[in-house]
N, C-alpha and C. Protein backbone atom coordinates (compact mmCIF):
# COMPACT_ATOMS: atom_id res chain seq x y z
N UNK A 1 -20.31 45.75 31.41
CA UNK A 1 -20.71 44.39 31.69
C UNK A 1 -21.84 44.35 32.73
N UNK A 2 -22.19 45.34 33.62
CA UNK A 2 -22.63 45.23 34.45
C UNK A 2 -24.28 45.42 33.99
N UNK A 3 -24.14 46.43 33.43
CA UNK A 3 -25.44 47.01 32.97
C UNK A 3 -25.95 45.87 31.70
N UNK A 4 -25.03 45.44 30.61
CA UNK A 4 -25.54 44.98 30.05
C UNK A 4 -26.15 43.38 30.63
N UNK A 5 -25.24 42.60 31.21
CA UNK A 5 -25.54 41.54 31.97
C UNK A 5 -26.28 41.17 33.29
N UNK A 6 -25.68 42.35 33.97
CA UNK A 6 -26.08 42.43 35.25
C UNK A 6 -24.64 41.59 36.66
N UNK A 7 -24.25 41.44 35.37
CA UNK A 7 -22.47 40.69 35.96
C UNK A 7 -21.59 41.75 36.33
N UNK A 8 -21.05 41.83 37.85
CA UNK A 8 -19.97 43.09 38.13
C UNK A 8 -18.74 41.76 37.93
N UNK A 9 -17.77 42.21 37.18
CA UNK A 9 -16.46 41.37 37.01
C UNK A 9 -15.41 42.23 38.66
N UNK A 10 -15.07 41.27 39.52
CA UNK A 10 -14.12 41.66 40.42
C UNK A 10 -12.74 40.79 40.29
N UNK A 11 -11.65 41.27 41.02
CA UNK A 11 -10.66 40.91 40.86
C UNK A 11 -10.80 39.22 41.42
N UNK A 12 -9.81 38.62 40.45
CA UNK A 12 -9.81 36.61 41.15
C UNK A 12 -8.39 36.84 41.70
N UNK A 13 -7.49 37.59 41.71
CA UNK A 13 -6.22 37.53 42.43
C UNK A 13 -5.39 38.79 42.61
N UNK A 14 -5.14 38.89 43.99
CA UNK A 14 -4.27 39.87 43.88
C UNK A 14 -2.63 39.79 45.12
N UNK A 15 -2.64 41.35 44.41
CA UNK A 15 -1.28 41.41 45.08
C UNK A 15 -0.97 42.06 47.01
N UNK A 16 -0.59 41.73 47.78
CA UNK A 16 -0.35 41.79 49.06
C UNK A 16 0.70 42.23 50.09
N UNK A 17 0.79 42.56 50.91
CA UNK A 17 1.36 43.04 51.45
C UNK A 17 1.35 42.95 53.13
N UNK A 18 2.01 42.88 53.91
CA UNK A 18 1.71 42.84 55.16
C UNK A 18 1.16 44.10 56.05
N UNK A 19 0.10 43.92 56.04
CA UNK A 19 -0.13 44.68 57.06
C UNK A 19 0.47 46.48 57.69
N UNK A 20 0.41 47.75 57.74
CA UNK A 20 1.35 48.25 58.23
C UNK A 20 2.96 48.80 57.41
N UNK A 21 2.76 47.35 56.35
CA UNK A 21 4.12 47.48 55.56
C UNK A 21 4.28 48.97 54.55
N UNK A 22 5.66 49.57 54.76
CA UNK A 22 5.82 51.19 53.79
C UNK A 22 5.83 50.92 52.69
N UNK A 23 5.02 51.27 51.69
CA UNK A 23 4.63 51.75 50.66
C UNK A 23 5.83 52.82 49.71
N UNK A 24 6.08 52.67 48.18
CA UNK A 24 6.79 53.43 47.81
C UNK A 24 8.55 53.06 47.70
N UNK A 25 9.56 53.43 47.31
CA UNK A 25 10.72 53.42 47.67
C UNK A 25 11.54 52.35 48.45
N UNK A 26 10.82 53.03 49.92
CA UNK A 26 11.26 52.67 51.20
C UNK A 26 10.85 51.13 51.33
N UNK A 27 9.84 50.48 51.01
CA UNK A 27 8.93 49.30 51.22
C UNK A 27 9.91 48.33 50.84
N UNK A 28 10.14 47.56 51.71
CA UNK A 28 11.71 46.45 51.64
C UNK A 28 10.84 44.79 51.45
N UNK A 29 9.30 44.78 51.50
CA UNK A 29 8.58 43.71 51.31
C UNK A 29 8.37 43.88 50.10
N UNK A 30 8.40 42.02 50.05
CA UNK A 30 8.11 41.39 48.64
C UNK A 30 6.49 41.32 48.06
N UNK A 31 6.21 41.31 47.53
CA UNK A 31 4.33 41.52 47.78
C UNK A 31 4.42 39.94 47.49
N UNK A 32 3.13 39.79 48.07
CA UNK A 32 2.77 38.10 47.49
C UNK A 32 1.34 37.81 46.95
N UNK A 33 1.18 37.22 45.56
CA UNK A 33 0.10 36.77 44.66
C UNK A 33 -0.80 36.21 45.44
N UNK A 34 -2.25 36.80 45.78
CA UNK A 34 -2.99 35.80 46.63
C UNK A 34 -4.10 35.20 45.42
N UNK A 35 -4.54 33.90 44.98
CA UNK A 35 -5.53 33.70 44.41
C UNK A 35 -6.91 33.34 44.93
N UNK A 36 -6.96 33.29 46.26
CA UNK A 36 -8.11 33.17 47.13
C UNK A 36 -8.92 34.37 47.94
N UNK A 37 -8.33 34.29 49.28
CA UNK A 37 -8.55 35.13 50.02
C UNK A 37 -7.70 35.85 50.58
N UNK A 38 -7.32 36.97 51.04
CA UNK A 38 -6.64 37.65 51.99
C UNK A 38 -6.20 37.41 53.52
N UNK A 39 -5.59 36.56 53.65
CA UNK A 39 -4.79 36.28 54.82
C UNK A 39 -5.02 37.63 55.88
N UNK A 40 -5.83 37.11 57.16
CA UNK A 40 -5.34 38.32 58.35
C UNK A 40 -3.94 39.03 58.16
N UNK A 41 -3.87 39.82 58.82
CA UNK A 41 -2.53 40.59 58.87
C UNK A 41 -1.75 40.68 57.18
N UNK A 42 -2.60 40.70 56.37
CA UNK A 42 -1.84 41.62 55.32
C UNK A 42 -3.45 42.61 54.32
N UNK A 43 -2.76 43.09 53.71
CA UNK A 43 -3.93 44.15 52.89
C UNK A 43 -3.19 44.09 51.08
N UNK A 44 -4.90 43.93 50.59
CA UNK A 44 -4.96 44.11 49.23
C UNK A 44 -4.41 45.17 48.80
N UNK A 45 -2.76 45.27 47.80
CA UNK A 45 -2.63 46.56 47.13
C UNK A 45 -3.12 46.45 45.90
N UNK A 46 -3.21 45.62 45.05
CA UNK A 46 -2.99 45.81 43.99
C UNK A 46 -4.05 44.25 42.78
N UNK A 47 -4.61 44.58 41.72
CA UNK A 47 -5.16 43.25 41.33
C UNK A 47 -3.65 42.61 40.47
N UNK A 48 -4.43 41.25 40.29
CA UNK A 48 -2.98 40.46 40.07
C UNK A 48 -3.11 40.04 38.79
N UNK A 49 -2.32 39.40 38.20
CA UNK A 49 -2.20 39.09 36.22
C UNK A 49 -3.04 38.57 35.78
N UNK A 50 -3.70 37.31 36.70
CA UNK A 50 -5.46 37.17 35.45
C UNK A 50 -6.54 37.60 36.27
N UNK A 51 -6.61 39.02 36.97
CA UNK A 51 -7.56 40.03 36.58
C UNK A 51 -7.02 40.80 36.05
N UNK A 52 -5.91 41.53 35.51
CA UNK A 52 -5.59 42.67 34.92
C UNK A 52 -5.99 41.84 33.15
N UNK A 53 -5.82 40.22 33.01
CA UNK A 53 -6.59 39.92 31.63
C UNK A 53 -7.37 40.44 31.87
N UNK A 54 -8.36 40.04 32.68
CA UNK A 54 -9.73 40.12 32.67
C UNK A 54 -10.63 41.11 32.63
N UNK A 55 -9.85 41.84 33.35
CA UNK A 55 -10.66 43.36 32.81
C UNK A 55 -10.25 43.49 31.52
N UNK A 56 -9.05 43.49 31.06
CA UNK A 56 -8.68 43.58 29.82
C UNK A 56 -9.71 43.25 28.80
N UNK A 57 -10.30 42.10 28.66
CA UNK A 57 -10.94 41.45 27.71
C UNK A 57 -12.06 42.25 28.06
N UNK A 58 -12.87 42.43 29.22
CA UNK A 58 -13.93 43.22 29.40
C UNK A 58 -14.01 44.60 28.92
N UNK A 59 -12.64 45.67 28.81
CA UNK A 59 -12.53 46.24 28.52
C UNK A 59 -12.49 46.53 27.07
N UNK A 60 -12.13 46.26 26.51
CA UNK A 60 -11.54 45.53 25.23
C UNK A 60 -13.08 45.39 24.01
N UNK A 61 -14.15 44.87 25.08
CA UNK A 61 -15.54 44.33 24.41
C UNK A 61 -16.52 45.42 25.10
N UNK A 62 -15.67 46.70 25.78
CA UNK A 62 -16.74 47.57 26.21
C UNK A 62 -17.42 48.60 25.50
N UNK A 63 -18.44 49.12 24.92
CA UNK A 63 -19.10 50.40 24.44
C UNK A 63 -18.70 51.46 25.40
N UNK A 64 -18.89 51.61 26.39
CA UNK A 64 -18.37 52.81 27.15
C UNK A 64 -17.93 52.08 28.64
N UNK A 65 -16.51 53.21 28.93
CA UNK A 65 -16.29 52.86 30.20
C UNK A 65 -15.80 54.14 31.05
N UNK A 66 -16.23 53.75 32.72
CA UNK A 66 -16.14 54.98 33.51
C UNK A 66 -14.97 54.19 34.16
N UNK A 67 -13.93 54.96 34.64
CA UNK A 67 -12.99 54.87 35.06
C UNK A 67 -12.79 54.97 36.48
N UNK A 68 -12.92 55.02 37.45
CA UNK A 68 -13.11 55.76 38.70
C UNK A 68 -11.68 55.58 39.90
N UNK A 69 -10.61 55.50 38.90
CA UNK A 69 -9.29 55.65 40.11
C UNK A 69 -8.64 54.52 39.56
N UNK A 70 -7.22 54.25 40.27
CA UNK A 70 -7.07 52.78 40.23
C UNK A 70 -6.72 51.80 40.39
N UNK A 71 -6.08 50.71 39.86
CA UNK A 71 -6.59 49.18 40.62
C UNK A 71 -5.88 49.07 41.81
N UNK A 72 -4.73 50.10 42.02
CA UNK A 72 -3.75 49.48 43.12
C UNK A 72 -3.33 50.93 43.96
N UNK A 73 -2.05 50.76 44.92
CA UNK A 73 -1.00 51.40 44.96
C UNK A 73 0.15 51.92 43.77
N UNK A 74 -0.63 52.44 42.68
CA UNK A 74 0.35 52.82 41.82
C UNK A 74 1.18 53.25 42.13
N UNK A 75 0.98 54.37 42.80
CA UNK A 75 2.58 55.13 42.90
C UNK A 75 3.80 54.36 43.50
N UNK A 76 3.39 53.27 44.01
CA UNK A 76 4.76 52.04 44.40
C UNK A 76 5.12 51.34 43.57
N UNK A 77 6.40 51.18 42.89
CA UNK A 77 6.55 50.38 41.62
C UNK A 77 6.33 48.92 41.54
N UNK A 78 6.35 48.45 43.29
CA UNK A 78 5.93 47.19 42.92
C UNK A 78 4.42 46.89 42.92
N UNK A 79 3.44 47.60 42.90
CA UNK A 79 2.14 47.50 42.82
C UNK A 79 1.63 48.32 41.50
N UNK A 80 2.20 48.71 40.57
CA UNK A 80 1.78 49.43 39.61
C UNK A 80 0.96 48.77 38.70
N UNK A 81 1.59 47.29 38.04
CA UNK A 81 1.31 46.63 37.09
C UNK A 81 -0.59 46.15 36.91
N UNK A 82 -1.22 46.23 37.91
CA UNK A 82 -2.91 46.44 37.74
C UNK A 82 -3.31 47.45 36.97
N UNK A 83 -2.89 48.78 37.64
CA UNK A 83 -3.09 49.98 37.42
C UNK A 83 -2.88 50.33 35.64
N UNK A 84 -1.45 49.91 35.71
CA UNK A 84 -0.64 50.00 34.13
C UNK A 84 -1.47 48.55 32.88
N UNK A 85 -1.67 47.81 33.45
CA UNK A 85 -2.72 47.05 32.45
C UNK A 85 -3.59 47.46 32.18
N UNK A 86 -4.39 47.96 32.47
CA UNK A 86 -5.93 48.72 32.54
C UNK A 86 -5.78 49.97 32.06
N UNK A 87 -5.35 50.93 32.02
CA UNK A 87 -4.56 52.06 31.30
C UNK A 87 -4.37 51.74 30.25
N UNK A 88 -3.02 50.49 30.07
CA UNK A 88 -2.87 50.37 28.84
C UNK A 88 -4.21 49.77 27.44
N UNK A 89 -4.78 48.99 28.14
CA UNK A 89 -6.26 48.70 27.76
C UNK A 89 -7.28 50.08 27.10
N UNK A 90 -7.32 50.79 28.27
CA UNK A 90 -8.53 51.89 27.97
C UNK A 90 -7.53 52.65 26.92
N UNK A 91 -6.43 53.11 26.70
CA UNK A 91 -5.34 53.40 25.33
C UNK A 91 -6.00 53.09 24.26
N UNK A 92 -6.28 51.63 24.09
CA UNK A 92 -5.88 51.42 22.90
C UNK A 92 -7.55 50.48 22.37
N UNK A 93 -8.78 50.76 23.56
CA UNK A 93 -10.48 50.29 23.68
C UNK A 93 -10.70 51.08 22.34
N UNK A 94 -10.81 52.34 21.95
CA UNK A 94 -11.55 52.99 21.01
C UNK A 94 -10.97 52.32 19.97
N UNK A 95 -9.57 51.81 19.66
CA UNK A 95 -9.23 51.62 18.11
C UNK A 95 -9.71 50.01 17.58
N UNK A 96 -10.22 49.23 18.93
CA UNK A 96 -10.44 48.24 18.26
C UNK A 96 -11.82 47.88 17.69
N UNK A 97 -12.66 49.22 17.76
CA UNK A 97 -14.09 49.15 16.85
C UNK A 97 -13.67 49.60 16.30
């Protein structure tokens, strides 16, 4: 999208966390959906359900795509679901040309 348009698509919502808060297992916080901005005292883990569309659809209508890591704290199960949309996307990009 970028190259062809000159449009970088970024995340419109994501997922949060306080600040400091443990990661993984141990992490006893609830994350919370931000659709704006990031509140002081917490940090972006993860993108949230309409950007994981949204890349989707971008993905979806891409000729080639570079991958470079991803969207979240995967390895925490409650931050996975960015990560696991986009995955599941680039899966299944080649079969729909």
């Amino acid at each position: 999208d970028l190259l062809t348009t000159g449009r970088m698509v970024l995340p419109s919502d994501v997922w949060t966390l306080p600040s400091g808060a443990p990661f993984g297992s141990g992490g006893g916080d609830v994350p919370k959906l931000r659709e704006s901005s990031i509140p002081d005292g917490e940090m972006g883990l993860d993108i949230g359900p309409e950007s994981v569309r949204r890349f989707q659809e971008v993905i979806s209508n891409a000729a080639t795509i570079l991958w470079n890591g991803p969207m979240g704290v995967f390895e925490d199960p409650r931050l996975e679901g960015g990560t696991r949309g986009v995955a599941e996307a680039l899966a299944v990009s080649g079969d729909q040309k």
